[in-house]
PDB file of N, CA and C in Angstrom:
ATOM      1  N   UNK A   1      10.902 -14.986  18.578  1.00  0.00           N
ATOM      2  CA  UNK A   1      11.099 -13.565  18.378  1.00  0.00           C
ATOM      3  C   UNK A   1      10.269 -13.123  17.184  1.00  0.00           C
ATOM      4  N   UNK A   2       9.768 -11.931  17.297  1.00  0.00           N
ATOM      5  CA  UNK A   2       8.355 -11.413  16.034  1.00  0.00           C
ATOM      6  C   UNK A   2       9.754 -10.683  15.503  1.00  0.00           C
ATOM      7  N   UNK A   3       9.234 -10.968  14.129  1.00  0.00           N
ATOM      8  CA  UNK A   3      10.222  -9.853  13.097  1.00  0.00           C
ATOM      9  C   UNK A   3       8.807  -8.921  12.332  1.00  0.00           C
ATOM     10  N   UNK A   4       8.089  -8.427  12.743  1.00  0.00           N
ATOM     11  CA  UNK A   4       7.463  -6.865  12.931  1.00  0.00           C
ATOM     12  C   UNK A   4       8.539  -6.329  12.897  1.00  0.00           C
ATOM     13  N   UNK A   5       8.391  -5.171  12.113  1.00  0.00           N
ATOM     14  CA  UNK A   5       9.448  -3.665  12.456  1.00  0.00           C
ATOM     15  C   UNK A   5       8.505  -2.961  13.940  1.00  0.00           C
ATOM     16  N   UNK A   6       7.602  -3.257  14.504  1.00  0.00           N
ATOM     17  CA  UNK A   6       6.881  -2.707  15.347  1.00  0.00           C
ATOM     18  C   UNK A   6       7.479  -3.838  16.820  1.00  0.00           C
ATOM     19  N   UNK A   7       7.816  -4.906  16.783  1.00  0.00           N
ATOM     20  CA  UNK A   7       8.182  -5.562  17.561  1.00  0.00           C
ATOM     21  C   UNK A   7       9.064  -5.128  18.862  1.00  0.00           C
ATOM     22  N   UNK A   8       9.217  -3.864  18.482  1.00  0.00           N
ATOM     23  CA  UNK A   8      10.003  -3.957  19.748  1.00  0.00           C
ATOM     24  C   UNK A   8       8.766  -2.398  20.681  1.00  0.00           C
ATOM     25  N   UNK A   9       7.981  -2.583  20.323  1.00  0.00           N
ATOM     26  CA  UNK A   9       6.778  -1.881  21.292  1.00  0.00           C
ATOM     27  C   UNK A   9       5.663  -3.065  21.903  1.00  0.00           C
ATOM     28  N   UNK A  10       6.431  -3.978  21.708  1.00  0.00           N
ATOM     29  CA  UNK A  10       5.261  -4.999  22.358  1.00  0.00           C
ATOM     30  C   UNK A  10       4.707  -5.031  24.100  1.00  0.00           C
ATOM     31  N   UNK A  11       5.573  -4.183  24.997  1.00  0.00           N
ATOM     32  CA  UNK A  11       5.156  -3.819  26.185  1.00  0.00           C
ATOM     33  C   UNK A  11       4.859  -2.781  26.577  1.00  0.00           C
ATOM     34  N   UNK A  12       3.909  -1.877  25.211  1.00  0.00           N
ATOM     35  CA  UNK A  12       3.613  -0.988  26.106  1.00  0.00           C
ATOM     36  C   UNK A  12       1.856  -0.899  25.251  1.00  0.00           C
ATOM     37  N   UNK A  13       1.133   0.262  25.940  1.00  0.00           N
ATOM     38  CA  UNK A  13       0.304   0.517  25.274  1.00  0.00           C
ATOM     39  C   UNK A  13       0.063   1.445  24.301  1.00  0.00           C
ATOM     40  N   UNK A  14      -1.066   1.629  23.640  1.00  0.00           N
ATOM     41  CA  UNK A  14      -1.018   2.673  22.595  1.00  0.00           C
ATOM     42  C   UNK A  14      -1.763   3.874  23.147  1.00  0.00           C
ATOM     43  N   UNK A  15      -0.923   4.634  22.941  1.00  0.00           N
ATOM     44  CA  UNK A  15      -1.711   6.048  23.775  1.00  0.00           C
ATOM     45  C   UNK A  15      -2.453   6.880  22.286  1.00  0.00           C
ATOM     46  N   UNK A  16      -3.112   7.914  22.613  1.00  0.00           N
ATOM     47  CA  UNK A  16      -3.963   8.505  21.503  1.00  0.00           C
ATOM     48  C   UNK A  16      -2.852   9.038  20.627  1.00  0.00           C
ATOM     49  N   UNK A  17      -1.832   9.420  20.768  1.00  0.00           N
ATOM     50  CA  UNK A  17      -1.000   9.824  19.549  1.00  0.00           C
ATOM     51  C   UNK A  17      -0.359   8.452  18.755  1.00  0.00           C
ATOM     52  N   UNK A  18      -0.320   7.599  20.061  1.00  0.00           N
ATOM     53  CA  UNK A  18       0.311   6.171  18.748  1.00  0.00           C
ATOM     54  C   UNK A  18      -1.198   5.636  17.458  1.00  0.00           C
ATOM     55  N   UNK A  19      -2.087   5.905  18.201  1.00  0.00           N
ATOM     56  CA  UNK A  19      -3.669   5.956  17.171  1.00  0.00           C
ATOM     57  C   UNK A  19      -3.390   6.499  16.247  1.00  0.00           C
ATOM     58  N   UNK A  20      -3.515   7.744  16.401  1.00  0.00           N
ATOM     59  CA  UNK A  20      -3.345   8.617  15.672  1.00  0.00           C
ATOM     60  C   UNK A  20      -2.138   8.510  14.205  1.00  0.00           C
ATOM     61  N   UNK A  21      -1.638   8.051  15.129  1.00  0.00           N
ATOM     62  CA  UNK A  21       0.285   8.126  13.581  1.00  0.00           C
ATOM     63  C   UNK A  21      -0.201   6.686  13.304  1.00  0.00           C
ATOM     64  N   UNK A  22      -1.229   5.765  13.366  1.00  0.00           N
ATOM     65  CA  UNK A  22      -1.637   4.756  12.699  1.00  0.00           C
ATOM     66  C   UNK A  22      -2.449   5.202  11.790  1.00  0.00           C
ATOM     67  N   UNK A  23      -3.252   5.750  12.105  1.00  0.00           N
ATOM     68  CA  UNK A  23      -4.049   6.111  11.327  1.00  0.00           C
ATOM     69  C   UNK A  23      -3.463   7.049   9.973  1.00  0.00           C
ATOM     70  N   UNK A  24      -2.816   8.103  10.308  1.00  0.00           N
ATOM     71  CA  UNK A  24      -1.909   8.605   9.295  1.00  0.00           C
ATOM     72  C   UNK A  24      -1.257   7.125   8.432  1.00  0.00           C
ATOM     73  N   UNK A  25      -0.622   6.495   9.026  1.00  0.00           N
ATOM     74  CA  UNK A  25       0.457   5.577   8.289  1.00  0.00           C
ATOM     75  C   UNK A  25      -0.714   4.657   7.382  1.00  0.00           C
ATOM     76  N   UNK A  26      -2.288   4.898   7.864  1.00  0.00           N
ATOM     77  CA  UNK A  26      -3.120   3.913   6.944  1.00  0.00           C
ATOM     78  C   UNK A  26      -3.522   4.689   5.843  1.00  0.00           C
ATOM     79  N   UNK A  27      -3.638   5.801   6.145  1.00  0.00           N
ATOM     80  CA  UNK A  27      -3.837   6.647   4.798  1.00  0.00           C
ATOM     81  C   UNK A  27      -2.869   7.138   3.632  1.00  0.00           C
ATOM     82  N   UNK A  28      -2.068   6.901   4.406  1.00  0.00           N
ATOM     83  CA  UNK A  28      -0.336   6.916   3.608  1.00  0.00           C
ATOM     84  C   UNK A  28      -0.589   5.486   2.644  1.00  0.00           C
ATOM     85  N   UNK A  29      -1.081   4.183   3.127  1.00  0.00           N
ATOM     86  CA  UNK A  29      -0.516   3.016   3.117  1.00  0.00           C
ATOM     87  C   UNK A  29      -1.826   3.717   1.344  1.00  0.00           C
ATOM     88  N   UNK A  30      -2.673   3.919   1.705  1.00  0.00           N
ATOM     89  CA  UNK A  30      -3.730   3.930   0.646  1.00  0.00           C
ATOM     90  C   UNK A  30      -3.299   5.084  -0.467  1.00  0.00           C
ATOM     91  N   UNK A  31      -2.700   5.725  -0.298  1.00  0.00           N
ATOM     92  CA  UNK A  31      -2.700   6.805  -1.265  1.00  0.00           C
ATOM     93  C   UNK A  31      -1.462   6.200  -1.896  1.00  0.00           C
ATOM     94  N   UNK A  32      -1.044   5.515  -1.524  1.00  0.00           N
ATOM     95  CA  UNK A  32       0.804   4.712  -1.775  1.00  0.00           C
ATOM     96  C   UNK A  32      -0.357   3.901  -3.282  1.00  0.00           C
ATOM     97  N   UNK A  33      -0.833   2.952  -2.663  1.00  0.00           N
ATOM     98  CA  UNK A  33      -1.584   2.067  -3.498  1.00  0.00           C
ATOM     99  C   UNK A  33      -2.127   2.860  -4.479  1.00  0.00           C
ATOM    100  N   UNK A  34      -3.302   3.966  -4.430  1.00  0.00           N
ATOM    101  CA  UNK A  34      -3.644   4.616  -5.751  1.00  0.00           C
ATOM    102  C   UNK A  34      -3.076   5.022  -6.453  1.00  0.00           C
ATOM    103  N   UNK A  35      -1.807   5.480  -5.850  1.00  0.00           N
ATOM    104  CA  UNK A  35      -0.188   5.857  -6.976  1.00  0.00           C
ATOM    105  C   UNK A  35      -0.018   4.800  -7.848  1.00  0.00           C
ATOM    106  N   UNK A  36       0.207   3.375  -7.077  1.00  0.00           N
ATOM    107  CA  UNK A  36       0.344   2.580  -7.934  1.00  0.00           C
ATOM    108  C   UNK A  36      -0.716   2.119  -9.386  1.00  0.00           C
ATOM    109  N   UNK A  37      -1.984   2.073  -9.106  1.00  0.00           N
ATOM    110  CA  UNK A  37      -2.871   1.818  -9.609  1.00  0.00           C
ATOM    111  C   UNK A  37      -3.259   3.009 -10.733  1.00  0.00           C
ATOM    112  N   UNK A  38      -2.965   4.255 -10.100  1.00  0.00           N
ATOM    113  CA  UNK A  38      -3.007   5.272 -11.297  1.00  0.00           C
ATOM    114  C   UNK A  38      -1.840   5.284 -12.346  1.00  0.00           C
ATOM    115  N   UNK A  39      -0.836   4.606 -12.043  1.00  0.00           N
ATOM    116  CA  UNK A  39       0.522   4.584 -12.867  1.00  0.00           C
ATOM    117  C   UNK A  39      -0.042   3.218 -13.427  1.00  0.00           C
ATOM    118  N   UNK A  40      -0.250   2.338 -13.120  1.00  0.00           N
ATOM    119  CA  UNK A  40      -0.781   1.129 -13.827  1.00  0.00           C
ATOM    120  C   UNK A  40      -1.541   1.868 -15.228  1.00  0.00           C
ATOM    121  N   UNK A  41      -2.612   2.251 -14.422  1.00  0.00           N
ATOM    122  CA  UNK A  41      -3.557   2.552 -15.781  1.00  0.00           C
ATOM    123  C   UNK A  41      -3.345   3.261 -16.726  1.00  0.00           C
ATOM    124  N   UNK A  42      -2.506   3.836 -16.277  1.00  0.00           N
ATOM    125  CA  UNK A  42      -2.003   5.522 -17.140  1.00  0.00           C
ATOM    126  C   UNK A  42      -1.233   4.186 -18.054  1.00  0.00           C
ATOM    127  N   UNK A  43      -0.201   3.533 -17.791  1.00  0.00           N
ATOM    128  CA  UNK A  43       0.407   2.541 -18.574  1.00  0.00           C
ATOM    129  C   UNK A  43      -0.320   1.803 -19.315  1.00  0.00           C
ATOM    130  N   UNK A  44      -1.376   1.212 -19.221  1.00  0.00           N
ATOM    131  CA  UNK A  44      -2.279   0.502 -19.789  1.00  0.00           C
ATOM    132  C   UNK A  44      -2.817   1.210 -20.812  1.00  0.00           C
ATOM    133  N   UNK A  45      -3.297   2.779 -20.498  1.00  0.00           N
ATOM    134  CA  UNK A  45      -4.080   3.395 -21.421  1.00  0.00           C
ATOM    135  C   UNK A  45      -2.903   4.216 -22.424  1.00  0.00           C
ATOM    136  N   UNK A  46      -2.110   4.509 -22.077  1.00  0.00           N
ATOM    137  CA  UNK A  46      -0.681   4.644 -22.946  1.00  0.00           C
ATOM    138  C   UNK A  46      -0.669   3.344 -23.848  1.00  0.00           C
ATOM    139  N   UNK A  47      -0.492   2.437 -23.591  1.00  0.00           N
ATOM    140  CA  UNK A  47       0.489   0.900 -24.288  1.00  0.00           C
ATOM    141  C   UNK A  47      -0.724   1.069 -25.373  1.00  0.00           C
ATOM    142  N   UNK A  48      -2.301   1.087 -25.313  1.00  0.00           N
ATOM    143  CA  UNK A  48      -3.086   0.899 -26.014  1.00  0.00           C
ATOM    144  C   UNK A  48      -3.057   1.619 -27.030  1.00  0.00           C
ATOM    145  N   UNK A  49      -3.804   2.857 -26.550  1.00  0.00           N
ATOM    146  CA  UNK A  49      -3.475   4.474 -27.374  1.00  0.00           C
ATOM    147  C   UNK A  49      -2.146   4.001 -28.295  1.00  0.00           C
ATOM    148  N   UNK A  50      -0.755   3.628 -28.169  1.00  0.00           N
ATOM    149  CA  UNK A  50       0.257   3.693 -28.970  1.00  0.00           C
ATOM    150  C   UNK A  50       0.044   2.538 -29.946  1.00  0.00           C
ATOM    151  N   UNK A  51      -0.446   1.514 -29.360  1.00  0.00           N
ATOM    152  CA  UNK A  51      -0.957   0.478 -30.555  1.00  0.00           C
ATOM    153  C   UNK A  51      -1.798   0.889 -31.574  1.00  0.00           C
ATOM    154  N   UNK A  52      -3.036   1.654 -30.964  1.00  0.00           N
ATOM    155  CA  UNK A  52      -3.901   1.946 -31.911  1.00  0.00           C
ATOM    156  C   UNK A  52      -3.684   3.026 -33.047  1.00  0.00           C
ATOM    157  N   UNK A  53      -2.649   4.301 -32.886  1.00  0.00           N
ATOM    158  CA  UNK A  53      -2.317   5.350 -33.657  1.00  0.00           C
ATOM    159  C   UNK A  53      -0.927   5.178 -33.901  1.00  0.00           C
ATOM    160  N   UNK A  54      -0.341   3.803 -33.733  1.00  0.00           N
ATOM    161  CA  UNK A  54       0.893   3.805 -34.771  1.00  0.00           C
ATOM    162  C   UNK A  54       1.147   3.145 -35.840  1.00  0.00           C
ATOM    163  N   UNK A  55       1.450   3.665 -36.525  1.00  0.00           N
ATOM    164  CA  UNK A  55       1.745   2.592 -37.653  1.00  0.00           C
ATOM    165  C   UNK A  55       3.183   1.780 -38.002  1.00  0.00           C
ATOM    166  N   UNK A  56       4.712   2.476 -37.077  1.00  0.00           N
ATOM    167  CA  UNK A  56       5.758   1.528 -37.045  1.00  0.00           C
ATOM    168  C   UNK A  56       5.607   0.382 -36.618  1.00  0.00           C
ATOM    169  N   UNK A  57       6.151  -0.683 -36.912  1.00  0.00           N
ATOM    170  CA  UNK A  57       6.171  -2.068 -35.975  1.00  0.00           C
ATOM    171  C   UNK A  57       6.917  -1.386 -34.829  1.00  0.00           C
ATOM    172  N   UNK A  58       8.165  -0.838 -34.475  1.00  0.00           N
ATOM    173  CA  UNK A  58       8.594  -0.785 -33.591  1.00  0.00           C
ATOM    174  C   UNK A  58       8.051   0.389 -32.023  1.00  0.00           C
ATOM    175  N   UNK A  59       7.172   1.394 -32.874  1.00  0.00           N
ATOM    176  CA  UNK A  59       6.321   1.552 -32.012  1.00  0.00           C
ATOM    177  C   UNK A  59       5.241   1.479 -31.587  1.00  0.00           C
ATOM    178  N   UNK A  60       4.864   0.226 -32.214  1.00  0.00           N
ATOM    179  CA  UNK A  60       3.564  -0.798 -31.972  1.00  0.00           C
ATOM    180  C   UNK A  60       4.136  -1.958 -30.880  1.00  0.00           C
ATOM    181  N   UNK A  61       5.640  -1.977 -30.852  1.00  0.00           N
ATOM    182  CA  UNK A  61       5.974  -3.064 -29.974  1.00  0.00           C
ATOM    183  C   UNK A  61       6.100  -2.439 -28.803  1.00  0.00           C
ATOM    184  N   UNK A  62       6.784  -1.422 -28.736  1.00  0.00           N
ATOM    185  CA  UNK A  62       6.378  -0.253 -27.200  1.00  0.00           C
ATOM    186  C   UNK A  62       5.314   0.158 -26.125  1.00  0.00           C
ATOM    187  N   UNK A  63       4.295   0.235 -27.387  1.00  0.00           N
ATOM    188  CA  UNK A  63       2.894   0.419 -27.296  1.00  0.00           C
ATOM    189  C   UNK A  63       2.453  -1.300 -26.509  1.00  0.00           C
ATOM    190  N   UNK A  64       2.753  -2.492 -27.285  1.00  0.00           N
ATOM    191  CA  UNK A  64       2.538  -3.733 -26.285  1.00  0.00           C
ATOM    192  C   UNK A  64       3.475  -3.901 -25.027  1.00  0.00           C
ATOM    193  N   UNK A  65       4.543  -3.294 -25.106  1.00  0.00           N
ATOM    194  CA  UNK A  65       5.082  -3.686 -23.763  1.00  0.00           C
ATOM    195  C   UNK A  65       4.731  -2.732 -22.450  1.00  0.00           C
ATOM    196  N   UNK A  66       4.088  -1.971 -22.961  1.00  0.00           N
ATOM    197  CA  UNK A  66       3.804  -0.682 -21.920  1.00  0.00           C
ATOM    198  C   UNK A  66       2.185  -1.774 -21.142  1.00  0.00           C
ATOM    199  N   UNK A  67       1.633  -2.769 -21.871  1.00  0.00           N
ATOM    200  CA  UNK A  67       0.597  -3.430 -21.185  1.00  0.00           C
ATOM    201  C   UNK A  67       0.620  -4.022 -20.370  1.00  0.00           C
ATOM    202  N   UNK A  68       1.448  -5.261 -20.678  1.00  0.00           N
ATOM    203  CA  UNK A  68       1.625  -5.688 -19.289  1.00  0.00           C
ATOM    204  C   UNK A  68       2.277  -5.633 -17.488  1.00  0.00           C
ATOM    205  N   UNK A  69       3.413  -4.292 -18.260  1.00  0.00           N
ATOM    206  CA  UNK A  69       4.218  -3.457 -17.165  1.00  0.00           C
ATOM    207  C   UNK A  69       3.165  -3.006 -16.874  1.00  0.00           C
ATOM    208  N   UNK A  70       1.994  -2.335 -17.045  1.00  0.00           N
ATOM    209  CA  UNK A  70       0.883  -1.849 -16.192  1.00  0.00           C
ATOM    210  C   UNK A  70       0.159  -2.379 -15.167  1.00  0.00           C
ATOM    211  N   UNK A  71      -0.501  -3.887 -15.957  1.00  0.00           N
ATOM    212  CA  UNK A  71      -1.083  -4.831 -15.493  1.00  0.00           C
ATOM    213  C   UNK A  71       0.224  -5.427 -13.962  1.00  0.00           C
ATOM    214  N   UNK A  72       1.478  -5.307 -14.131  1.00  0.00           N
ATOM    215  CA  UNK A  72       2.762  -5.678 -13.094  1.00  0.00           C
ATOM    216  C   UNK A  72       2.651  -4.758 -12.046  1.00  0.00           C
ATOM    217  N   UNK A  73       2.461  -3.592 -12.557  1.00  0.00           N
ATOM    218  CA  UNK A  73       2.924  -1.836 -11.591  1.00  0.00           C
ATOM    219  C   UNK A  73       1.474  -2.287 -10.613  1.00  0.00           C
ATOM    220  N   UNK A  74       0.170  -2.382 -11.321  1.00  0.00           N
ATOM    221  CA  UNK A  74      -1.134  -2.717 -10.506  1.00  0.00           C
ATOM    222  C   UNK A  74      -1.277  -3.646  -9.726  1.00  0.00           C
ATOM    223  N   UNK A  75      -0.723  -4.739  -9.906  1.00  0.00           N
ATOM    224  CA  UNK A  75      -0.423  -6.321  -9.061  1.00  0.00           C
ATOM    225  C   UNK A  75       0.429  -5.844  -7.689  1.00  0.00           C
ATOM    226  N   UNK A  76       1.519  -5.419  -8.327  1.00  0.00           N
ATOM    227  CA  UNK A  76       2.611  -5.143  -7.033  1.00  0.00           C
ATOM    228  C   UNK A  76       2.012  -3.768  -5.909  1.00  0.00           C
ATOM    229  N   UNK A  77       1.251  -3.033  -6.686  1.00  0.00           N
ATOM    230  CA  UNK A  77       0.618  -2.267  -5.534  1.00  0.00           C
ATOM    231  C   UNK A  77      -0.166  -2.737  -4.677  1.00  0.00           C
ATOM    232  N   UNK A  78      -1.245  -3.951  -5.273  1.00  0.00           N
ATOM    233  CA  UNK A  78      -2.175  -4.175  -4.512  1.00  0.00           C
ATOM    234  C   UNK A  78      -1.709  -5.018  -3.514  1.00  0.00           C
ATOM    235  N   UNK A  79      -0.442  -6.039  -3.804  1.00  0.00           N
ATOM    236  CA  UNK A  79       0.050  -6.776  -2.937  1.00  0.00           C
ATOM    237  C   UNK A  79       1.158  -6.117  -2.280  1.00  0.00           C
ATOM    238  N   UNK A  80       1.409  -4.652  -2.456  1.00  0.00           N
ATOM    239  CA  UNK A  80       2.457  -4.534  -0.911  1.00  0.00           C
ATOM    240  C   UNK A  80       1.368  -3.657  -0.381  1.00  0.00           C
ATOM    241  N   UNK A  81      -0.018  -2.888  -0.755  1.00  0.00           N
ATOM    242  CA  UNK A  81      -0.832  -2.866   0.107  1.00  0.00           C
ATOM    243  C   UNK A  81      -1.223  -3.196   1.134  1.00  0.00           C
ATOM    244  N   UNK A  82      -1.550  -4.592   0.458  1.00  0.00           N
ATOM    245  CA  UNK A  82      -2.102  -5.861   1.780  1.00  0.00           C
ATOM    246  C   UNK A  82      -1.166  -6.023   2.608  1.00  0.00           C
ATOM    247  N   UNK A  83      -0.201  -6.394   2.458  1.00  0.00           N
ATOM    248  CA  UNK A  83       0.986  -6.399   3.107  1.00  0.00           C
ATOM    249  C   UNK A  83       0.972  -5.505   4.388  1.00  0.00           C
ATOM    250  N   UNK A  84       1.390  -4.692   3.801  1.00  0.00           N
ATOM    251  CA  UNK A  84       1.440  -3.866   4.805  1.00  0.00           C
ATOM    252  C   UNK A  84      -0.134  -3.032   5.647  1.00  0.00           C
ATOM    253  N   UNK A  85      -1.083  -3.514   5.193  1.00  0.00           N
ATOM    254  CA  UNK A  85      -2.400  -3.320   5.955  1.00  0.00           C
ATOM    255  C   UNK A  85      -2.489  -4.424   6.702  1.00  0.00           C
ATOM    256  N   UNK A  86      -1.660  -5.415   6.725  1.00  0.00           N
ATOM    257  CA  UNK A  86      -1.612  -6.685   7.737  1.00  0.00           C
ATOM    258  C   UNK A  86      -0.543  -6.569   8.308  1.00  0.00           C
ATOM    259  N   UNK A  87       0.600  -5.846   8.596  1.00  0.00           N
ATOM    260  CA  UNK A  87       1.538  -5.066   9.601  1.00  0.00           C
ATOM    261  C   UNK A  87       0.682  -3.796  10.216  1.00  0.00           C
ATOM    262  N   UNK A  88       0.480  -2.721   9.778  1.00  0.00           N
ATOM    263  CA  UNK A  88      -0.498  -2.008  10.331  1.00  0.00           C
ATOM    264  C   UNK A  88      -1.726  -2.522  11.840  1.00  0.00           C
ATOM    265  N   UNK A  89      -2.505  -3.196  11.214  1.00  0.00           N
ATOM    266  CA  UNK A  89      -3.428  -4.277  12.219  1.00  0.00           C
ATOM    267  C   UNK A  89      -2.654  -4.711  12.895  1.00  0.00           C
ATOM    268  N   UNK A  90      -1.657  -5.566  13.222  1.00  0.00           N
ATOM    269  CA  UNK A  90      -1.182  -6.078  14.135  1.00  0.00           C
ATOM    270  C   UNK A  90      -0.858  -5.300  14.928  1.00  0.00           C
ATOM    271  N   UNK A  91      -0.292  -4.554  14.848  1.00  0.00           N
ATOM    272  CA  UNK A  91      -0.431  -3.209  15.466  1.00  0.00           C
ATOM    273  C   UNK A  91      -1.537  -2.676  16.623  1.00  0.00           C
ATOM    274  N   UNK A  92      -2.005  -2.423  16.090  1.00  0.00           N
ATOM    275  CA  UNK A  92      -3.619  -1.737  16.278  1.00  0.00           C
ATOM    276  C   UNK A  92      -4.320  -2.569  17.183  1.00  0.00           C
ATOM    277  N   UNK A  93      -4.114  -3.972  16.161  1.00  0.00           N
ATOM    278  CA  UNK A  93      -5.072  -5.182  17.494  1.00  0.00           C
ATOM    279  C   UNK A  93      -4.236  -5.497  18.618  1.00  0.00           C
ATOM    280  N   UNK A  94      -2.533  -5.142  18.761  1.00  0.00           N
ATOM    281  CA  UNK A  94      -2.237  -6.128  19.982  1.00  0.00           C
ATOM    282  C   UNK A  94      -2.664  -5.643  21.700  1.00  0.00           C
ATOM    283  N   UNK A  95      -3.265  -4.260  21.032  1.00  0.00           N
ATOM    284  CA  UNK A  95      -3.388  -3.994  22.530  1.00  0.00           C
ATOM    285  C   UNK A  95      -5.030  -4.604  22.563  1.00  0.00           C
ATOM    286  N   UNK A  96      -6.091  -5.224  22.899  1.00  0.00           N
ATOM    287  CA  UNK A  96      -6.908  -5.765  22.679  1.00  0.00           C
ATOM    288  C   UNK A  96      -8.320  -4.320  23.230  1.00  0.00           C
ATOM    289  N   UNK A  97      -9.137  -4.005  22.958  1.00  0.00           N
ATOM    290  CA  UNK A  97      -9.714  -2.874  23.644  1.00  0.00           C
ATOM    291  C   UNK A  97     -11.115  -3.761  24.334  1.00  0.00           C
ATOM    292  N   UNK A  98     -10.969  -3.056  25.539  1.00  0.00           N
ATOM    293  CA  UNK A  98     -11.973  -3.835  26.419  1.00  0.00           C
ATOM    294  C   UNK A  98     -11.502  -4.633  27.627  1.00  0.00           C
ATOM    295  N   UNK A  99      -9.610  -4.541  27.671  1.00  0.00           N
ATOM    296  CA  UNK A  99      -9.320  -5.320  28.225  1.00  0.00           C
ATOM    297  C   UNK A  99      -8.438  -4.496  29.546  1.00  0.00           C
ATOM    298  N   UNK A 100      -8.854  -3.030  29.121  1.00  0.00           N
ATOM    299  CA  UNK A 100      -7.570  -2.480  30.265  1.00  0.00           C
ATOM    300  C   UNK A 100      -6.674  -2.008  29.487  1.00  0.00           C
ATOM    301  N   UNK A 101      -6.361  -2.591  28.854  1.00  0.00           N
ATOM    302  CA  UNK A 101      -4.477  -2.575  28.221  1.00  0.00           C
ATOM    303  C   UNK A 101      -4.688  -1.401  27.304  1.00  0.00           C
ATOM    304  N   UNK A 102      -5.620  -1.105  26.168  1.00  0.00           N
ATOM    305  CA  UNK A 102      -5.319   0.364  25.842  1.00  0.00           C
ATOM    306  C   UNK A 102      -6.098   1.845  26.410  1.00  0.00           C
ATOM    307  N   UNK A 103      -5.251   1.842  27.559  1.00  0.00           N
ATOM    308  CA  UNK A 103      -6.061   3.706  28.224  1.00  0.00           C
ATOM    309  C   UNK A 103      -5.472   4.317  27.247  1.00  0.00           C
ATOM    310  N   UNK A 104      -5.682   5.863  27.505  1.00  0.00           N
ATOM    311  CA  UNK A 104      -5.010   6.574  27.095  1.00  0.00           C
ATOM    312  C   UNK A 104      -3.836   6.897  28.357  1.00  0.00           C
ATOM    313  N   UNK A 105      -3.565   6.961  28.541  1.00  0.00           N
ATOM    314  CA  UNK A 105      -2.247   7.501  29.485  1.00  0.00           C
ATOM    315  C   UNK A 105      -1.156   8.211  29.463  1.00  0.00           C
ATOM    316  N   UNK A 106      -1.483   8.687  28.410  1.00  0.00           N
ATOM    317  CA  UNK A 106      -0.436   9.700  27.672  1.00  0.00           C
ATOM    318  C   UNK A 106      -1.539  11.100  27.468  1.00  0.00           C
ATOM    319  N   UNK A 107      -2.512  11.312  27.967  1.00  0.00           N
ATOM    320  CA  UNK A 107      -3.464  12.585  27.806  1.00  0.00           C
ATOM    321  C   UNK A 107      -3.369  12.950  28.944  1.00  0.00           C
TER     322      UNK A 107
END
């Protein structure tokens, strides 16, 4: 048994609107990721900035912990990215094209 959340469309084909809401869900999947990656950096360039113009220890220690939570926020985006751009594809490839199996049939 496939544990895909898509698994239970495995007998049919993809008609131009199931394309279509893939394609949406891949651009979703990407703008998801630059969220992450812009919150990374914004964290990174925060943690720094607070190191460099403070003079408390204690908000010099803020200023370091805001670094590597950035460098974390950027990791975890890029890997539920992939992730899920390798659920996506499976998708996409099971109907194989060339073979019959994806007409449109829903136009």
């Amino acid at each position: 048994m496939n544990d895909t959340p898509y698994s239970r469309f495995e007998g049919t084909d993809l008609i131009l609107r199931d394309e279509l809401a893939i394609d949406r869900t891949l651009l979703a999947n990407e703008r998801t990721l630059m969220a992450y990656l812009r919150s990374g950096v914004a964290l990174l360039i925060a943690g720094v900035t607070i190191m460099h113009f403070s003079s408390q220890g204690w908000f010099w220690m803020v200023g370091l912990a805001c670094v590597p939570v950035g460098a974390i926020t950027a990791v975890i985006g890029v890997v539920r990215y992939r992730i899920m751009n390798k659920r996506i594809a499976l998708v996409r490839n099971r109907a194989k094209p060339g073979t019959g199996q994806n007409k449109d049939a829903g136009i």
